[in-house]
Structures are given as C-alpha cells and as structure tokens.
N, C-alpha and C. Protein backbone atom coordinates (compact mmCIF):
# COMPACT_ATOMS: atom_id res chain seq x y z
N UNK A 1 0.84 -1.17 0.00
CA UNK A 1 0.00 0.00 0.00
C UNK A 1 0.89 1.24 0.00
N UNK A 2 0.32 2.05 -1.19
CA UNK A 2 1.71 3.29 -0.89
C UNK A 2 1.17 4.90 0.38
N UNK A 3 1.75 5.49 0.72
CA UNK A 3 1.55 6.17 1.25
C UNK A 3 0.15 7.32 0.84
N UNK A 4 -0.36 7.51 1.88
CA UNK A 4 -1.48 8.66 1.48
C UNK A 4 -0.82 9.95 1.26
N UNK A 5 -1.72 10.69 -0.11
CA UNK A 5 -0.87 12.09 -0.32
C UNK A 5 -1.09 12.82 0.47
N UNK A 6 -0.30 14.08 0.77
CA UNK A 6 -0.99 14.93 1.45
C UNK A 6 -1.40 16.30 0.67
N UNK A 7 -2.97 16.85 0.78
CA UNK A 7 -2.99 17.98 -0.06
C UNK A 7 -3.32 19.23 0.84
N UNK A 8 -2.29 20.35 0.32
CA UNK A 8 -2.90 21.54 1.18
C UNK A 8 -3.79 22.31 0.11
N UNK A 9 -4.10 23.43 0.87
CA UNK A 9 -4.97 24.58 -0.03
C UNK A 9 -3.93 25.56 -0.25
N UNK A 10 -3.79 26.18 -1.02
CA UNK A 10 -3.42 27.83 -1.21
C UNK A 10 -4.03 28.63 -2.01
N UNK A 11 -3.93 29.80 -1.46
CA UNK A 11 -4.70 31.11 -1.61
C UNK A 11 -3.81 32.19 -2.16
N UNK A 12 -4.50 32.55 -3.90
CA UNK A 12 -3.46 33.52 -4.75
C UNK A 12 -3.87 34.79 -3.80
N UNK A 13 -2.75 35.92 -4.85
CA UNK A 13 -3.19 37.29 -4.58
C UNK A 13 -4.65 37.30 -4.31
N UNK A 14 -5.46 36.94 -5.59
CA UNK A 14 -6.69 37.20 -5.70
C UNK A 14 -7.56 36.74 -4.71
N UNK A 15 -7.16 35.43 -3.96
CA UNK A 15 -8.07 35.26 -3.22
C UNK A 15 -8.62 33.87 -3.54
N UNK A 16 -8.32 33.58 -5.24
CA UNK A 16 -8.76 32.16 -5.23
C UNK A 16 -7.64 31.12 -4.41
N UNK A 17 -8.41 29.93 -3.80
CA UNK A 17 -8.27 28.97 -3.58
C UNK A 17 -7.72 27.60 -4.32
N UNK A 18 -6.42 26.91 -3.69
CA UNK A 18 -5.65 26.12 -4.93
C UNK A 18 -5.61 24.78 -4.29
N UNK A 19 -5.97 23.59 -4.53
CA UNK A 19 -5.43 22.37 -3.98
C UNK A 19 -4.20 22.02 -4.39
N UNK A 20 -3.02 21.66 -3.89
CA UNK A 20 -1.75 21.39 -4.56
C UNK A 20 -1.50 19.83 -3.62
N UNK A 21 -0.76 18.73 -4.33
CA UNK A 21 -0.21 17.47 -3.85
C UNK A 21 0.84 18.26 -3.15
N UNK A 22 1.27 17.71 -2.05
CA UNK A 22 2.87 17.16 -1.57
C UNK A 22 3.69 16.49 -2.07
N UNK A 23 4.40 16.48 -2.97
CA UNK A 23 5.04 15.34 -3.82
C UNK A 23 6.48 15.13 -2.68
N UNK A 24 7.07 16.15 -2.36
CA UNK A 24 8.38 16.10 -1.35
C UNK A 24 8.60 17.51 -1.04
N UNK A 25 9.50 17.33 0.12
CA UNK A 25 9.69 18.33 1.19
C UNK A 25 11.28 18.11 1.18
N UNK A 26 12.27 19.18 0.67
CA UNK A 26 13.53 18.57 0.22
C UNK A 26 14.40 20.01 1.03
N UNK A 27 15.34 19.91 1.37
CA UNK A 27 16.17 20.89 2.13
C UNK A 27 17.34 21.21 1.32
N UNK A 28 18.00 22.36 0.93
CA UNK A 28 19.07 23.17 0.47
C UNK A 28 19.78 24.13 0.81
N UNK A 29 21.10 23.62 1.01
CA UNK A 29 22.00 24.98 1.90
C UNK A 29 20.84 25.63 2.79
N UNK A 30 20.33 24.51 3.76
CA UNK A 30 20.07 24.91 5.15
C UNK A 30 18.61 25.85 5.42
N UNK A 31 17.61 25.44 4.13
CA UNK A 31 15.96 26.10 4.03
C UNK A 31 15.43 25.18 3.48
N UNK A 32 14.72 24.72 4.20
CA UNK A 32 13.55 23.59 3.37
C UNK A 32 12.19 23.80 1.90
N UNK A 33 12.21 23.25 1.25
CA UNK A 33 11.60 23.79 0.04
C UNK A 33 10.14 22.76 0.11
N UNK A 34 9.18 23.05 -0.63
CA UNK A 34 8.05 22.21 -0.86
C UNK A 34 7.58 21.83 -2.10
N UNK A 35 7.71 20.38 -2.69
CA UNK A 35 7.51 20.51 -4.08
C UNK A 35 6.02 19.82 -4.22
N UNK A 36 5.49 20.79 -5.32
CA UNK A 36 4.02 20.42 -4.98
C UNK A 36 3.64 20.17 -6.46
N UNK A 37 1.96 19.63 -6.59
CA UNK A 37 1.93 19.34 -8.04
C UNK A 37 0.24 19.93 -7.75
N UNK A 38 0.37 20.79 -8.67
CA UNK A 38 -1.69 20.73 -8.67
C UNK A 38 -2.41 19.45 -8.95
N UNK A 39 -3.45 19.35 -7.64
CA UNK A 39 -4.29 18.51 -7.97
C UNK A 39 -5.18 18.90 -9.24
N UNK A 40 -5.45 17.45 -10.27
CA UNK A 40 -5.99 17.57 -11.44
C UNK A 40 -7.52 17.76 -11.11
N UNK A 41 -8.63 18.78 -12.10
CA UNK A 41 -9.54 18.58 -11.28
C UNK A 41 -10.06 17.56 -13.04
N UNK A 42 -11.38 16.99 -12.72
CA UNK A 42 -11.79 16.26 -13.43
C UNK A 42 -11.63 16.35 -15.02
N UNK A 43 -11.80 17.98 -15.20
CA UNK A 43 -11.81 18.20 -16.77
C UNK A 43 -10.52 19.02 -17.53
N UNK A 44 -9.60 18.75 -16.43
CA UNK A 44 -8.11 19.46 -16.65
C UNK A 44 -7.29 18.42 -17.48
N UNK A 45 -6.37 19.31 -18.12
CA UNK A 45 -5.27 17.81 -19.01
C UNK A 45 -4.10 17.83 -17.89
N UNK A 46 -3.73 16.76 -17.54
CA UNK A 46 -2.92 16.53 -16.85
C UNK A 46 -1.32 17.41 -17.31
N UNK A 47 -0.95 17.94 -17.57
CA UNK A 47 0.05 19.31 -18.26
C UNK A 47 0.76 19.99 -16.93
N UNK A 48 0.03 19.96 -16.20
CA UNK A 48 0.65 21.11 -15.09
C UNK A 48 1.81 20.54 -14.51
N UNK A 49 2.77 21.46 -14.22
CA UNK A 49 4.15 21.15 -13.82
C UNK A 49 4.24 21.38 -12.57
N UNK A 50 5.27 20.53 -11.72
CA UNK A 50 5.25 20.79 -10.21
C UNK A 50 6.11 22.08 -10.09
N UNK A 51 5.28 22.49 -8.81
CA UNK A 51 5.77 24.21 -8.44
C UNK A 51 6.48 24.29 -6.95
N UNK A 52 7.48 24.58 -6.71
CA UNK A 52 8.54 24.69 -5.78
C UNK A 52 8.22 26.22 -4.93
N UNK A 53 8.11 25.60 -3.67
CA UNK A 53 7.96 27.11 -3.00
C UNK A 53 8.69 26.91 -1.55
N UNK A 54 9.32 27.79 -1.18
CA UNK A 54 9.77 27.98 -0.08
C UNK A 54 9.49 27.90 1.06
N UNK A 55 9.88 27.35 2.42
CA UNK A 55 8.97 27.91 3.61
C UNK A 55 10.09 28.57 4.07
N UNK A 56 9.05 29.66 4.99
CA UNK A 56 9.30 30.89 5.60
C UNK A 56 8.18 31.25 6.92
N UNK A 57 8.53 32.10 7.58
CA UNK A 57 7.87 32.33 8.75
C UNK A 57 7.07 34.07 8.76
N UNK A 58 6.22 33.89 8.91
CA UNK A 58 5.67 35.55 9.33
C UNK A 58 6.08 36.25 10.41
N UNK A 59 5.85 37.31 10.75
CA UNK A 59 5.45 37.79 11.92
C UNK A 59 5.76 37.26 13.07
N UNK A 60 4.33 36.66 12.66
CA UNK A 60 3.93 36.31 14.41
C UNK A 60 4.81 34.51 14.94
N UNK A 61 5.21 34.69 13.86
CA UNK A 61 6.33 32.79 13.94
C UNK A 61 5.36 31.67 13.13
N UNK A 62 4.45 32.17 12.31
CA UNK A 62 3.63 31.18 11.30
C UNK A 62 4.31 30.64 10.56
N UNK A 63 4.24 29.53 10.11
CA UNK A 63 4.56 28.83 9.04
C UNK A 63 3.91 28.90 7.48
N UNK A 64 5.08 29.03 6.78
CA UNK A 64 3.83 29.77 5.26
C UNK A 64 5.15 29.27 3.97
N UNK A 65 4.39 29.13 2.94
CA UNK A 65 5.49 29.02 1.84
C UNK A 65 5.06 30.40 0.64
N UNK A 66 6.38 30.85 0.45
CA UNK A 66 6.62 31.88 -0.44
C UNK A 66 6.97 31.56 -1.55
N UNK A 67 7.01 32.43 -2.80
CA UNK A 67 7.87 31.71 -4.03
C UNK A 67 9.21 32.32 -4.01
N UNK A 68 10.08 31.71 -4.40
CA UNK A 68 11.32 31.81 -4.55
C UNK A 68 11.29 32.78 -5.93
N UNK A 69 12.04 33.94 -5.41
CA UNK A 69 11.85 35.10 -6.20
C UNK A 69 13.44 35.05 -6.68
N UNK A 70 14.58 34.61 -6.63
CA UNK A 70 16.06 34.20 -6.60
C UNK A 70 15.83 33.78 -7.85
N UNK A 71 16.37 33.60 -8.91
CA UNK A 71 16.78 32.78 -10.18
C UNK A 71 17.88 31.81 -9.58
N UNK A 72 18.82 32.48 -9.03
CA UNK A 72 19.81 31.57 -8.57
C UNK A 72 19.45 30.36 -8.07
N UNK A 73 18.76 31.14 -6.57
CA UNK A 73 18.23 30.21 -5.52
C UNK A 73 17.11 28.97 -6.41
N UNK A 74 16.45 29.45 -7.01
CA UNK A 74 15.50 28.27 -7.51
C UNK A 74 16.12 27.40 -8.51
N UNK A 75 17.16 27.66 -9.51
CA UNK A 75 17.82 26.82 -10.22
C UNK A 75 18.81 25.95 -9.54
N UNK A 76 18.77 26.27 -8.21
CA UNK A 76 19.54 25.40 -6.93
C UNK A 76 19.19 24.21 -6.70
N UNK A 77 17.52 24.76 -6.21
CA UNK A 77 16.49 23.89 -5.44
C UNK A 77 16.15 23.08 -6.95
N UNK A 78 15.73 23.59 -7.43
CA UNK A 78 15.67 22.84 -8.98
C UNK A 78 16.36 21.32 -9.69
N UNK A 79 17.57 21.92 -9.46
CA UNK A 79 18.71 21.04 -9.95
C UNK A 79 18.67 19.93 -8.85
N UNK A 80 18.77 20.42 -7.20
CA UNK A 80 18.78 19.44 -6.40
C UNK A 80 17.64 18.43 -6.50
N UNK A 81 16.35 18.74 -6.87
CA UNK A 81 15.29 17.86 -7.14
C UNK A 81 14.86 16.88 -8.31
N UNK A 82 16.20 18.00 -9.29
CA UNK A 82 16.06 16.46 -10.64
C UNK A 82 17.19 15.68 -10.17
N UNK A 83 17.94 15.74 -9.35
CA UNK A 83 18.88 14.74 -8.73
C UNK A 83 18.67 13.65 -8.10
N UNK A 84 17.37 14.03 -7.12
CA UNK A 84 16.73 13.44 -6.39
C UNK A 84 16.19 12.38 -7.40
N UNK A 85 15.64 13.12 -8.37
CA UNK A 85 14.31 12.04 -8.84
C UNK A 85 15.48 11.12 -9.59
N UNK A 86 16.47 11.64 -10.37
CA UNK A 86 17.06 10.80 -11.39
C UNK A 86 18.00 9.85 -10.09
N UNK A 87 18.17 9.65 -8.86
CA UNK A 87 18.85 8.86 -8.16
C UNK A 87 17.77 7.69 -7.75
N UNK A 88 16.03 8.32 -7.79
CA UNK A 88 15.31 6.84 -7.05
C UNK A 88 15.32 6.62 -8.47
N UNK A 89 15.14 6.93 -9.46
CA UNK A 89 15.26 6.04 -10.70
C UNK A 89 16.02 4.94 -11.00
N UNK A 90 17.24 4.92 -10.56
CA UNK A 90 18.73 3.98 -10.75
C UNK A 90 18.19 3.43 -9.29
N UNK A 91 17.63 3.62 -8.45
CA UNK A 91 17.52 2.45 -7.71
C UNK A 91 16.62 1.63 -7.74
C-alpha cells in the first residue's frame, strides 16, 4: 500500500483557492523547500508542472510558503530535485 498524499490549499493574490499534492519536502543549503503538483480537477489535461515554494515564517512565527523570487536560488532547489528524482530512478 503506498503512502497517502498529502494535499494543502493555497490562496493567490486574488483570493482564489488552490489544492496542490505534496510530492516532497527537500532541504538546500540549510531552508527547506516544498515541491508540490496541482491537484488535477476532473476536466483538466494533466500538463501542469510541479511548483517549488519555499517555507518561511511571518510575523507572528507562522509557518507559510513563499515563491522563490532568486533565479539563482531556484535553479539550486531545482537542480537538487532532478537529482533526487534521477537517483530513485537507478535504484
């Protein structure tokens, strides 16, 4: 039996509401990243690409993910995650 996904919600500028998968939760030079995949809804083509976002803290010490606004930084987290995938592949 494989593991249950986990899905959160997120909320754009606008206000709409997003279901996204958990696909992995992967760490880089010392900040943890979240790689997520939109859940498909029934009449969507499966197309959508997984979206990488940061966690970060507010204020008040909340937990929240931001987007990685860095080119650098995200071609980091990036690279480290096709590594990832192309290493469970060979195993």
């Amino acid at each position: 039996m494989t593991e249950q996904e986990e899905v959160i919600t997120l909320v754009d500028e606008e206000g709409a509401e997003h279901d996204f998968t958990v696909i992995d939760i992967i760490e880089v030079d010392g900040s943890e990243y979240a790689i997520l995949l939109p859940v498909e809804e029934d009449n969507e083509e499966e197309s959508n690409e997984a979206i990488i976002l940061k966690f970060a803290r507010d204020e008040e010490g909340s937990e929240l993910l931001v987007d990685i606004e860095d080119d650098e930084e995200w071609e980091k987290v990036s690279d480290a995650w096709e590594e990832m995938l192309a290493e469970e592949e060979v195993e």
